[in-house]
PDB file of N, CA and C in Angstrom:
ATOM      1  N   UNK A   1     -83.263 -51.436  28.429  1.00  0.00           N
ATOM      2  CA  UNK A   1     -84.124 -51.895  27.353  1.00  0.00           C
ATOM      3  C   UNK A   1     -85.411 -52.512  27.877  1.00  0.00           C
ATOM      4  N   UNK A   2     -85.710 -52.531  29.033  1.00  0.00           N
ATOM      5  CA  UNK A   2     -87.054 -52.841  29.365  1.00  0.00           C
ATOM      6  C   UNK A   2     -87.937 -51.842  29.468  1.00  0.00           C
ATOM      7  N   UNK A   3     -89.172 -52.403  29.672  1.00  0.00           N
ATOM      8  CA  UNK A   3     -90.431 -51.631  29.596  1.00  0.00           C
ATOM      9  C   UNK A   3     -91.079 -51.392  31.063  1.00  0.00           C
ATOM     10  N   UNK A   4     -91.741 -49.633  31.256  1.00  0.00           N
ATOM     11  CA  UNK A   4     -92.014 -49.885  32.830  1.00  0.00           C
ATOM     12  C   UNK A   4     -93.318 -49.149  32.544  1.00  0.00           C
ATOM     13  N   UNK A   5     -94.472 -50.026  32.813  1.00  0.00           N
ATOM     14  CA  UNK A   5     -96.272 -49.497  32.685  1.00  0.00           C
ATOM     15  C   UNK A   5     -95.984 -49.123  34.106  1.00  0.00           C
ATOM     16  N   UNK A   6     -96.628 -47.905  34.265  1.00  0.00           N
ATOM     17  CA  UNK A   6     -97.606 -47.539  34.970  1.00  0.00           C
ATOM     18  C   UNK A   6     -99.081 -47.249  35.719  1.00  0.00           C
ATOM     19  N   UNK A   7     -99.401 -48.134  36.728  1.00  0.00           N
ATOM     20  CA  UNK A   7    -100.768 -48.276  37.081  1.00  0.00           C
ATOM     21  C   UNK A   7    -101.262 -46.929  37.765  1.00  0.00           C
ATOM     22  N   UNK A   8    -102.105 -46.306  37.363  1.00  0.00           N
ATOM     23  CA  UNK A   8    -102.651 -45.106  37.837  1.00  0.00           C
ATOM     24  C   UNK A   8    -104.237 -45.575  38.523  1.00  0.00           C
ATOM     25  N   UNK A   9    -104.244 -44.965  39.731  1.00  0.00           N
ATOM     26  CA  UNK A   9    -106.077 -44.255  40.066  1.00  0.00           C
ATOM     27  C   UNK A   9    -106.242 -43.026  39.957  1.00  0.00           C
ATOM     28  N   UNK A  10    -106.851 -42.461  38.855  1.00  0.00           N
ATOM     29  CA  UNK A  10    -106.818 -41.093  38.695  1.00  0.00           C
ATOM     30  C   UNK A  10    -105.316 -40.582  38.404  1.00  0.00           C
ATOM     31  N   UNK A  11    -104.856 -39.791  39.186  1.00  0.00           N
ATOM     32  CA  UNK A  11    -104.086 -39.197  39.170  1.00  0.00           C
ATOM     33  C   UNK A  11    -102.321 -40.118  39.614  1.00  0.00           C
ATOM     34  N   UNK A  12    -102.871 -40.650  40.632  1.00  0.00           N
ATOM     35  CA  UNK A  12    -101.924 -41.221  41.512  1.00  0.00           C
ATOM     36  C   UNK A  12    -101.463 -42.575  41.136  1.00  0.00           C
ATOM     37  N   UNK A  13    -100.002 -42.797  41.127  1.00  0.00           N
ATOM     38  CA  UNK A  13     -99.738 -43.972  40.539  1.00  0.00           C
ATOM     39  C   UNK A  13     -99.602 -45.317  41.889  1.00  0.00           C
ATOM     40  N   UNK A  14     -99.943 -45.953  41.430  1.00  0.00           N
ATOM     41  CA  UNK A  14    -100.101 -47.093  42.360  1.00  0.00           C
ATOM     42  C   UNK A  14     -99.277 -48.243  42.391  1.00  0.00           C
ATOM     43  N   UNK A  15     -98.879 -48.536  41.385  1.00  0.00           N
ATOM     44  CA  UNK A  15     -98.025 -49.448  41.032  1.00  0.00           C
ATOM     45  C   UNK A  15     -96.448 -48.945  39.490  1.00  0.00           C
ATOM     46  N   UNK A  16     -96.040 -49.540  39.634  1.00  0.00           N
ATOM     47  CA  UNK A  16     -95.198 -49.696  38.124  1.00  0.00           C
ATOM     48  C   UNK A  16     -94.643 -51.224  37.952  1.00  0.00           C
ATOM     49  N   UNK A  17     -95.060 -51.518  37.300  1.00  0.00           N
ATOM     50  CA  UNK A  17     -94.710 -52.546  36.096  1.00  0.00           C
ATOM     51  C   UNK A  17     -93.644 -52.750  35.247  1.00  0.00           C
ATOM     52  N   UNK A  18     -92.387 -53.747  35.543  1.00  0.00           N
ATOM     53  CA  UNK A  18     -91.269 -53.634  35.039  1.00  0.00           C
ATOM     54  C   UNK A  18     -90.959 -55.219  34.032  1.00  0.00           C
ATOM     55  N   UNK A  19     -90.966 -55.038  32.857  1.00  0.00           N
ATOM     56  CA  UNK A  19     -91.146 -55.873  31.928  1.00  0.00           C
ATOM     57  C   UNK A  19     -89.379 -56.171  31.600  1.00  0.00           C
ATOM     58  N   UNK A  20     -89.176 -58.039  31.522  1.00  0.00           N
ATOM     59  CA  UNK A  20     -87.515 -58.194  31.101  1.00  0.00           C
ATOM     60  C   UNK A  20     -87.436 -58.091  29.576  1.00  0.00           C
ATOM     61  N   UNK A  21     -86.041 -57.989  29.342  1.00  0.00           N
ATOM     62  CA  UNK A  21     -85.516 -56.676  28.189  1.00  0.00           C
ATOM     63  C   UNK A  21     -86.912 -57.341  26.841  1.00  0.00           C
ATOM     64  N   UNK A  22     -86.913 -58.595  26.772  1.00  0.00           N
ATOM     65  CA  UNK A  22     -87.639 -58.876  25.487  1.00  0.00           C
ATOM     66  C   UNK A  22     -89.302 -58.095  25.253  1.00  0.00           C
ATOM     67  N   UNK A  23     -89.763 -57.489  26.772  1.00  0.00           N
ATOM     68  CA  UNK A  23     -91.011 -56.960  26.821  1.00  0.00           C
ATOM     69  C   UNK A  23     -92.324 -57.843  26.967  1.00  0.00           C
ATOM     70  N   UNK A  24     -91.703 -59.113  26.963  1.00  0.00           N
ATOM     71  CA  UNK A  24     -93.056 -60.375  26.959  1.00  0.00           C
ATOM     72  C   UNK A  24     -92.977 -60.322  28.349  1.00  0.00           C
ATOM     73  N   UNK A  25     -92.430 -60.056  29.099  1.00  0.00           N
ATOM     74  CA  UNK A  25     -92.646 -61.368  30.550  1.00  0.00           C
ATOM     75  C   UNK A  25     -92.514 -59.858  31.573  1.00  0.00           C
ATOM     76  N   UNK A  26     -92.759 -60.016  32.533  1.00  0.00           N
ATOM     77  CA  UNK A  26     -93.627 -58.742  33.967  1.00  0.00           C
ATOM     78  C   UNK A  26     -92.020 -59.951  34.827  1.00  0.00           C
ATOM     79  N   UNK A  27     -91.252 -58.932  35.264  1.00  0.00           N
ATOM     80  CA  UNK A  27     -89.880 -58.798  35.794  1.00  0.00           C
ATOM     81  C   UNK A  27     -90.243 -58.963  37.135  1.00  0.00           C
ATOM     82  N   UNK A  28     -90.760 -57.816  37.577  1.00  0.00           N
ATOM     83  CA  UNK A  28     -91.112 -57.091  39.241  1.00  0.00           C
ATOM     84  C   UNK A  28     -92.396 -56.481  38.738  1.00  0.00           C
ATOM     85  N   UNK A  29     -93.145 -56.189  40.116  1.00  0.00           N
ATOM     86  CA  UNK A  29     -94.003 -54.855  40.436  1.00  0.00           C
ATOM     87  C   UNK A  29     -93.600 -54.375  41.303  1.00  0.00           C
ATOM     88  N   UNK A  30     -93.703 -52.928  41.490  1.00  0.00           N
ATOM     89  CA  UNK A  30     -93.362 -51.948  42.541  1.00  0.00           C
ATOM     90  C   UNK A  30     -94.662 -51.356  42.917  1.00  0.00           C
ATOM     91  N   UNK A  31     -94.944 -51.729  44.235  1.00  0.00           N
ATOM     92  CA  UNK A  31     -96.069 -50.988  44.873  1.00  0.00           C
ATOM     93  C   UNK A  31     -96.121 -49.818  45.203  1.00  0.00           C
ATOM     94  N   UNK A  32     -96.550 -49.039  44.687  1.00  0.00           N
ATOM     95  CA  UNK A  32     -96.253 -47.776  45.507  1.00  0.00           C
ATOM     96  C   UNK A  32     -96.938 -46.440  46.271  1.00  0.00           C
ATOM     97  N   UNK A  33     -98.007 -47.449  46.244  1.00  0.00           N
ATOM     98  CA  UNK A  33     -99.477 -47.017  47.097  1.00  0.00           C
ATOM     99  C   UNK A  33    -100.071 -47.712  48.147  1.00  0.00           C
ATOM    100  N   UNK A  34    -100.308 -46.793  49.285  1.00  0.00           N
ATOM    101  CA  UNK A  34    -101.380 -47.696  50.672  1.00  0.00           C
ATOM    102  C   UNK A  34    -102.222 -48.750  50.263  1.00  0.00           C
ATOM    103  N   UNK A  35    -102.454 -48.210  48.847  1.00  0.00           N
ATOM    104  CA  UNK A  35    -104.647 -49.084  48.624  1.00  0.00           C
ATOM    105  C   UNK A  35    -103.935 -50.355  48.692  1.00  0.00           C
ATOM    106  N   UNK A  36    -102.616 -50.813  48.165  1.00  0.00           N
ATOM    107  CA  UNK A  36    -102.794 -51.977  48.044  1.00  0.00           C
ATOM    108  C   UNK A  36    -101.456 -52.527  49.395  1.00  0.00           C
ATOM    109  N   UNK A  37    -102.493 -53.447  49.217  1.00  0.00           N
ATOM    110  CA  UNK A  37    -101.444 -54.290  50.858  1.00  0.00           C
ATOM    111  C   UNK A  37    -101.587 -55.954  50.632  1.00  0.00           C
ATOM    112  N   UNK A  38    -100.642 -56.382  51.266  1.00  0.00           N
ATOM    113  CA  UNK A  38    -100.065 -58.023  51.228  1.00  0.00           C
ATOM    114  C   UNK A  38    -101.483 -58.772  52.185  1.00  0.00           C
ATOM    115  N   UNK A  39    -101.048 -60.297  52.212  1.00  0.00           N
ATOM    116  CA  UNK A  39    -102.215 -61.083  52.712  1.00  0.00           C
ATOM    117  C   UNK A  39    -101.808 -60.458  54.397  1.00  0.00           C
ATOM    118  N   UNK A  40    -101.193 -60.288  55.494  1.00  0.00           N
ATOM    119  CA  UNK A  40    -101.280 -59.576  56.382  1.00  0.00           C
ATOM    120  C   UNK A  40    -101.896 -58.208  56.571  1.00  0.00           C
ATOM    121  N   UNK A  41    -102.417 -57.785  55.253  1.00  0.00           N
ATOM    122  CA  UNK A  41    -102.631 -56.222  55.825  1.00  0.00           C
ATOM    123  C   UNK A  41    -102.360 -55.388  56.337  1.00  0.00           C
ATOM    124  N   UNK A  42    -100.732 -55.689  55.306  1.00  0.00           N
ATOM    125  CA  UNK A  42     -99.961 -54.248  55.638  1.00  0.00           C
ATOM    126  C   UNK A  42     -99.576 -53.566  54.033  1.00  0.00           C
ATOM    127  N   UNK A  43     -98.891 -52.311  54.008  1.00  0.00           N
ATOM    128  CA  UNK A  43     -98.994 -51.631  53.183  1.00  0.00           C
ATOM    129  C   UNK A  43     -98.169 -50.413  53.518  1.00  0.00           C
ATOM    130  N   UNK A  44     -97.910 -49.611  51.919  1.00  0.00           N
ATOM    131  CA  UNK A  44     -96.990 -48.770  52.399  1.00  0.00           C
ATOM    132  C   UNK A  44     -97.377 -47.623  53.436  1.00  0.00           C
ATOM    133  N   UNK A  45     -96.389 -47.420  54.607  1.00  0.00           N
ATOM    134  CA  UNK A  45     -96.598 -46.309  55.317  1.00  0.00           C
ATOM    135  C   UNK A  45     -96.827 -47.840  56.838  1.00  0.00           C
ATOM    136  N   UNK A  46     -97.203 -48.292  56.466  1.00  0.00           N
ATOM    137  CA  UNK A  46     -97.515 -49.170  57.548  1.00  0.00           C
ATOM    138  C   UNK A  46     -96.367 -50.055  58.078  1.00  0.00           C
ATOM    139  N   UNK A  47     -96.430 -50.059  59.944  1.00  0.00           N
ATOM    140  CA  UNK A  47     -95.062 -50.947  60.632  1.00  0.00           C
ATOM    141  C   UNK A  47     -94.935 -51.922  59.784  1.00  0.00           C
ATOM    142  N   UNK A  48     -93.710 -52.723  60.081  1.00  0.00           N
ATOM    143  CA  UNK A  48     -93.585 -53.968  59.624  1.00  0.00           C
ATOM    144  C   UNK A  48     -92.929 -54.238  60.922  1.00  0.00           C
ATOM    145  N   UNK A  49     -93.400 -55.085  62.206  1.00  0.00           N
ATOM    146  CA  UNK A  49     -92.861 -55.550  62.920  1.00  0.00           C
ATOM    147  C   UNK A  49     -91.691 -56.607  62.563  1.00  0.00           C
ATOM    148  N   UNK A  50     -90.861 -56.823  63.926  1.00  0.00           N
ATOM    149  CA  UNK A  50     -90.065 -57.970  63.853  1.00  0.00           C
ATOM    150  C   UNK A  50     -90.476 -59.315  64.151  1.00  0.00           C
ATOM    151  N   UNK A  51     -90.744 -60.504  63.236  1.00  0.00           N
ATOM    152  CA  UNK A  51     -91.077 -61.418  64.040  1.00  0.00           C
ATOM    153  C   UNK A  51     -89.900 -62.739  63.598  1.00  0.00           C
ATOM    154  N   UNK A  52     -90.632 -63.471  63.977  1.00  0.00           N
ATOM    155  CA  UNK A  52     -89.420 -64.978  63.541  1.00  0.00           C
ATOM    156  C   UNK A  52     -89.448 -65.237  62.090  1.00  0.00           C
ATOM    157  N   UNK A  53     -90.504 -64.964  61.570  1.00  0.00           N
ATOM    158  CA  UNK A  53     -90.434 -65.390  60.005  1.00  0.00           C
ATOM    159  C   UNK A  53     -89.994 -63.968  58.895  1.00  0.00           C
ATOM    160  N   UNK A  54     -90.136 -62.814  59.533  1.00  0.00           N
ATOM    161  CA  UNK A  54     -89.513 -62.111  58.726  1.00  0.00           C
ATOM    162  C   UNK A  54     -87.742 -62.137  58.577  1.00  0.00           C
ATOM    163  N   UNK A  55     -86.676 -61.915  57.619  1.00  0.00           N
ATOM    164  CA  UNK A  55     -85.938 -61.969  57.223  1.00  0.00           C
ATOM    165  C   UNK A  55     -85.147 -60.287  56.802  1.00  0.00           C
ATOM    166  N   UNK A  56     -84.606 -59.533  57.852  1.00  0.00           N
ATOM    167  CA  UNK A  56     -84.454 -58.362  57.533  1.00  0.00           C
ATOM    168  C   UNK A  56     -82.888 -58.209  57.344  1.00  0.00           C
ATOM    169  N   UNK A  57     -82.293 -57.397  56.577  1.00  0.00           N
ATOM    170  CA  UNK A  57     -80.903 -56.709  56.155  1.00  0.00           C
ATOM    171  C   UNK A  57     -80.532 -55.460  55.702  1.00  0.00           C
ATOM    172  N   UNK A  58     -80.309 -54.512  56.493  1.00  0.00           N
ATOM    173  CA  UNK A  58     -80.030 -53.155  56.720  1.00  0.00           C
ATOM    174  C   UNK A  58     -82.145 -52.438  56.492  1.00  0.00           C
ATOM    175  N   UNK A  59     -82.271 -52.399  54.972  1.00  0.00           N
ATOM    176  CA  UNK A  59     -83.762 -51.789  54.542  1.00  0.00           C
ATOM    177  C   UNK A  59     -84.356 -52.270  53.759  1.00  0.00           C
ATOM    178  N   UNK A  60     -83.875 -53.817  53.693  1.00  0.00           N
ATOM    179  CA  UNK A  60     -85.044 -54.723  53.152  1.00  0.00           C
ATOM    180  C   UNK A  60     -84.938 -55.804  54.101  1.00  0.00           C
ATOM    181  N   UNK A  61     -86.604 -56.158  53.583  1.00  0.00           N
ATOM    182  CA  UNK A  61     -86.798 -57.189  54.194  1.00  0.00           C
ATOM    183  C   UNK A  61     -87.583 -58.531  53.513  1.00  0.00           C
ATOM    184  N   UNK A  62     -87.800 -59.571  54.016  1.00  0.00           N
ATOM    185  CA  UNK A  62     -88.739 -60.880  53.142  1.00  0.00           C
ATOM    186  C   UNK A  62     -89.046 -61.541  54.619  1.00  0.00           C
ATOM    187  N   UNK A  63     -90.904 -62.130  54.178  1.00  0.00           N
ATOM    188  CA  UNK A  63     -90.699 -63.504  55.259  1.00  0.00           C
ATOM    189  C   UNK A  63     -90.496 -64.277  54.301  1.00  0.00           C
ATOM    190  N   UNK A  64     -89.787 -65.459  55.117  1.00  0.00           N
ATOM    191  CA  UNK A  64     -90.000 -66.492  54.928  1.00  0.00           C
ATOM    192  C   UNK A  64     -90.309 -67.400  54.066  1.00  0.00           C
ATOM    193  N   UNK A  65     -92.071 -67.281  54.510  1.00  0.00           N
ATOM    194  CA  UNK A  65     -92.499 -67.947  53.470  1.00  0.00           C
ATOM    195  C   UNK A  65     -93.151 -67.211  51.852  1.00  0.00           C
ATOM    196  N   UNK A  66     -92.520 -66.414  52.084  1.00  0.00           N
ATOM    197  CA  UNK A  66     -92.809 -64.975  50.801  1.00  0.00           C
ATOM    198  C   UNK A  66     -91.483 -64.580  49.682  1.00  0.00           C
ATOM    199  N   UNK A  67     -90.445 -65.432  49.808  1.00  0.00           N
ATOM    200  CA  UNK A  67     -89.162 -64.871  48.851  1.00  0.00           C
ATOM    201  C   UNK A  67     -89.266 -64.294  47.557  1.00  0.00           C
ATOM    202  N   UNK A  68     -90.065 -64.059  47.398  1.00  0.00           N
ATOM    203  CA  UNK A  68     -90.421 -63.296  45.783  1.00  0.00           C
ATOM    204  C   UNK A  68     -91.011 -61.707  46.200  1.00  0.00           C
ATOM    205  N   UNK A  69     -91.405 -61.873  47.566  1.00  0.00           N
ATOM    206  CA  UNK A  69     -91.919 -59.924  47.941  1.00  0.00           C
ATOM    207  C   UNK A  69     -90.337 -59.515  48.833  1.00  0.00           C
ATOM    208  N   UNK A  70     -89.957 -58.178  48.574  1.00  0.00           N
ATOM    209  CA  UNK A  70     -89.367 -57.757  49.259  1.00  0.00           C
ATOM    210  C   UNK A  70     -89.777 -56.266  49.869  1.00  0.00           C
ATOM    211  N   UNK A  71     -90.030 -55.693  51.014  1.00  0.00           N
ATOM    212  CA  UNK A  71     -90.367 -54.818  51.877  1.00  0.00           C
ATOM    213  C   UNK A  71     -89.111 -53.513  51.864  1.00  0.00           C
ATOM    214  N   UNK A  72     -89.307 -52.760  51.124  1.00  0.00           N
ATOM    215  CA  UNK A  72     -87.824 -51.809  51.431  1.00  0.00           C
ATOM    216  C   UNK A  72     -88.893 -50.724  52.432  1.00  0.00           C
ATOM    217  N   UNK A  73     -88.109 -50.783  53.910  1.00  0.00           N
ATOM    218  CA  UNK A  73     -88.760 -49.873  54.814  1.00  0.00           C
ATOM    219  C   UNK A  73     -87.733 -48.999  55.331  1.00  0.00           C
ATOM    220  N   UNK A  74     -88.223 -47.755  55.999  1.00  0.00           N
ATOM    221  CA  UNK A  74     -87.582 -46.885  56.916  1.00  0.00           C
ATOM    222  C   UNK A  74     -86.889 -47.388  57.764  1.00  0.00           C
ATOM    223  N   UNK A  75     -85.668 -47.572  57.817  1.00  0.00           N
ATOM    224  CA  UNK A  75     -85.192 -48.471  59.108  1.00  0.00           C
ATOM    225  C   UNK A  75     -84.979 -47.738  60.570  1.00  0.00           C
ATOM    226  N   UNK A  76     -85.283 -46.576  61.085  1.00  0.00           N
ATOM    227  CA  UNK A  76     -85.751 -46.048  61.682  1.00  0.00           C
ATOM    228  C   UNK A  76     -87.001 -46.177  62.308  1.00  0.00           C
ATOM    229  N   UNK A  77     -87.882 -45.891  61.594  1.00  0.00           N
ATOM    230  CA  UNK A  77     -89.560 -45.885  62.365  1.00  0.00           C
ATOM    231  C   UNK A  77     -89.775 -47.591  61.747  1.00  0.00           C
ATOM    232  N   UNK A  78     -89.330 -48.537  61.038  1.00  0.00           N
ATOM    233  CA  UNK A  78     -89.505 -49.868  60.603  1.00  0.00           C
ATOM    234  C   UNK A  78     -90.782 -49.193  59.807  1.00  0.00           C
ATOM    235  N   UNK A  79     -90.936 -48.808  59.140  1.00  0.00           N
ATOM    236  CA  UNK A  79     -92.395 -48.213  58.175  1.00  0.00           C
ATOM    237  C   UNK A  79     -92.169 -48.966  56.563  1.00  0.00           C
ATOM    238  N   UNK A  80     -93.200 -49.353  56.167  1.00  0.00           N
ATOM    239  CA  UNK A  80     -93.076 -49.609  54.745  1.00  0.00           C
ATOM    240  C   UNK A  80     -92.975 -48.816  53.866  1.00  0.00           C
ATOM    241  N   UNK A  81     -92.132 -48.123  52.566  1.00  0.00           N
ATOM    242  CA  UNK A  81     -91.784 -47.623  51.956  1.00  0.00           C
ATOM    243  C   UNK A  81     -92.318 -48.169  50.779  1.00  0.00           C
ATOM    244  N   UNK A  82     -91.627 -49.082  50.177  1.00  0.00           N
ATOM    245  CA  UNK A  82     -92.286 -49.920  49.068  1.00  0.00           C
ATOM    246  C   UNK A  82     -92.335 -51.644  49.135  1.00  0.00           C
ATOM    247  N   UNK A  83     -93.129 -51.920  48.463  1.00  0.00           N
ATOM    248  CA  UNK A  83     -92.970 -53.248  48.117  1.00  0.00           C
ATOM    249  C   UNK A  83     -93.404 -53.876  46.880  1.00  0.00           C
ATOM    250  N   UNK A  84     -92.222 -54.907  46.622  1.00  0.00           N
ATOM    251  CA  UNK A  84     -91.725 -55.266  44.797  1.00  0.00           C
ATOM    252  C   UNK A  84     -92.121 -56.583  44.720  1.00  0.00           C
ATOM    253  N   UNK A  85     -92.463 -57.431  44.482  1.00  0.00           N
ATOM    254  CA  UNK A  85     -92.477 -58.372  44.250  1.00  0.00           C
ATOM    255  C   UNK A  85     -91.828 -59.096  42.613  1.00  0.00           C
ATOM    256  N   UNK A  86     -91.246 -59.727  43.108  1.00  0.00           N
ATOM    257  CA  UNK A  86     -90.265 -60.217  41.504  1.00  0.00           C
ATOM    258  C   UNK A  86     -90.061 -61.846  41.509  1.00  0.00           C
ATOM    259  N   UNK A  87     -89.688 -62.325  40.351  1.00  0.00           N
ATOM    260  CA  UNK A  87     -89.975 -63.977  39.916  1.00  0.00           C
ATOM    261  C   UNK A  87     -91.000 -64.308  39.836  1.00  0.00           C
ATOM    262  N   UNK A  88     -91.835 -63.420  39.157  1.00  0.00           N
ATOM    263  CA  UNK A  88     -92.952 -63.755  38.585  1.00  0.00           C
ATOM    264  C   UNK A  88     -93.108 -65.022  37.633  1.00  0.00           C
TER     265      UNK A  88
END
């Protein structure tokens, strides 16, 4: 019963927008385009190294000081896939 907008450039969707069941309130976003990237300047397709403040478990990941973004990457090449941010 929720609602999911879609952010487009042109053609290509960039984001989606996931609204809780009542439709007032933005749940998560799902990134799902390069253009946009976190205050590090990373983005999908891009490493996500290992460091001390990231927080990884099997193909997600969080730093630290970020618990509301989560990183679902390739756990193979460590590549960014998507990233959601939720508790808005």
């Amino acid at each position: 019963s929720e609602m999911i907008y879609q952010m487009k450039r042109g053609e290509n969707i960039i984001a989606q927008i996931v609204s809780d069941p009542s439709g007032k309130k933005i749940t998560t976003i799902h990134i799902l385009s390069p253009l946009i990237k976190n205050k590090y300047d990373q983005g999908i397709g891009d490493p996500l190294p290992l460091t001390n403040t990231l927080l990884c478990t099997a193909e997600e990941c969080r730093y630290r000081d970020e618990p509301s973004i989560l990183y679902r990457i390739d756990s193979n090449q460590r590549t960014i896939r998507e990233i959601t941010f939720s508790r808005l």
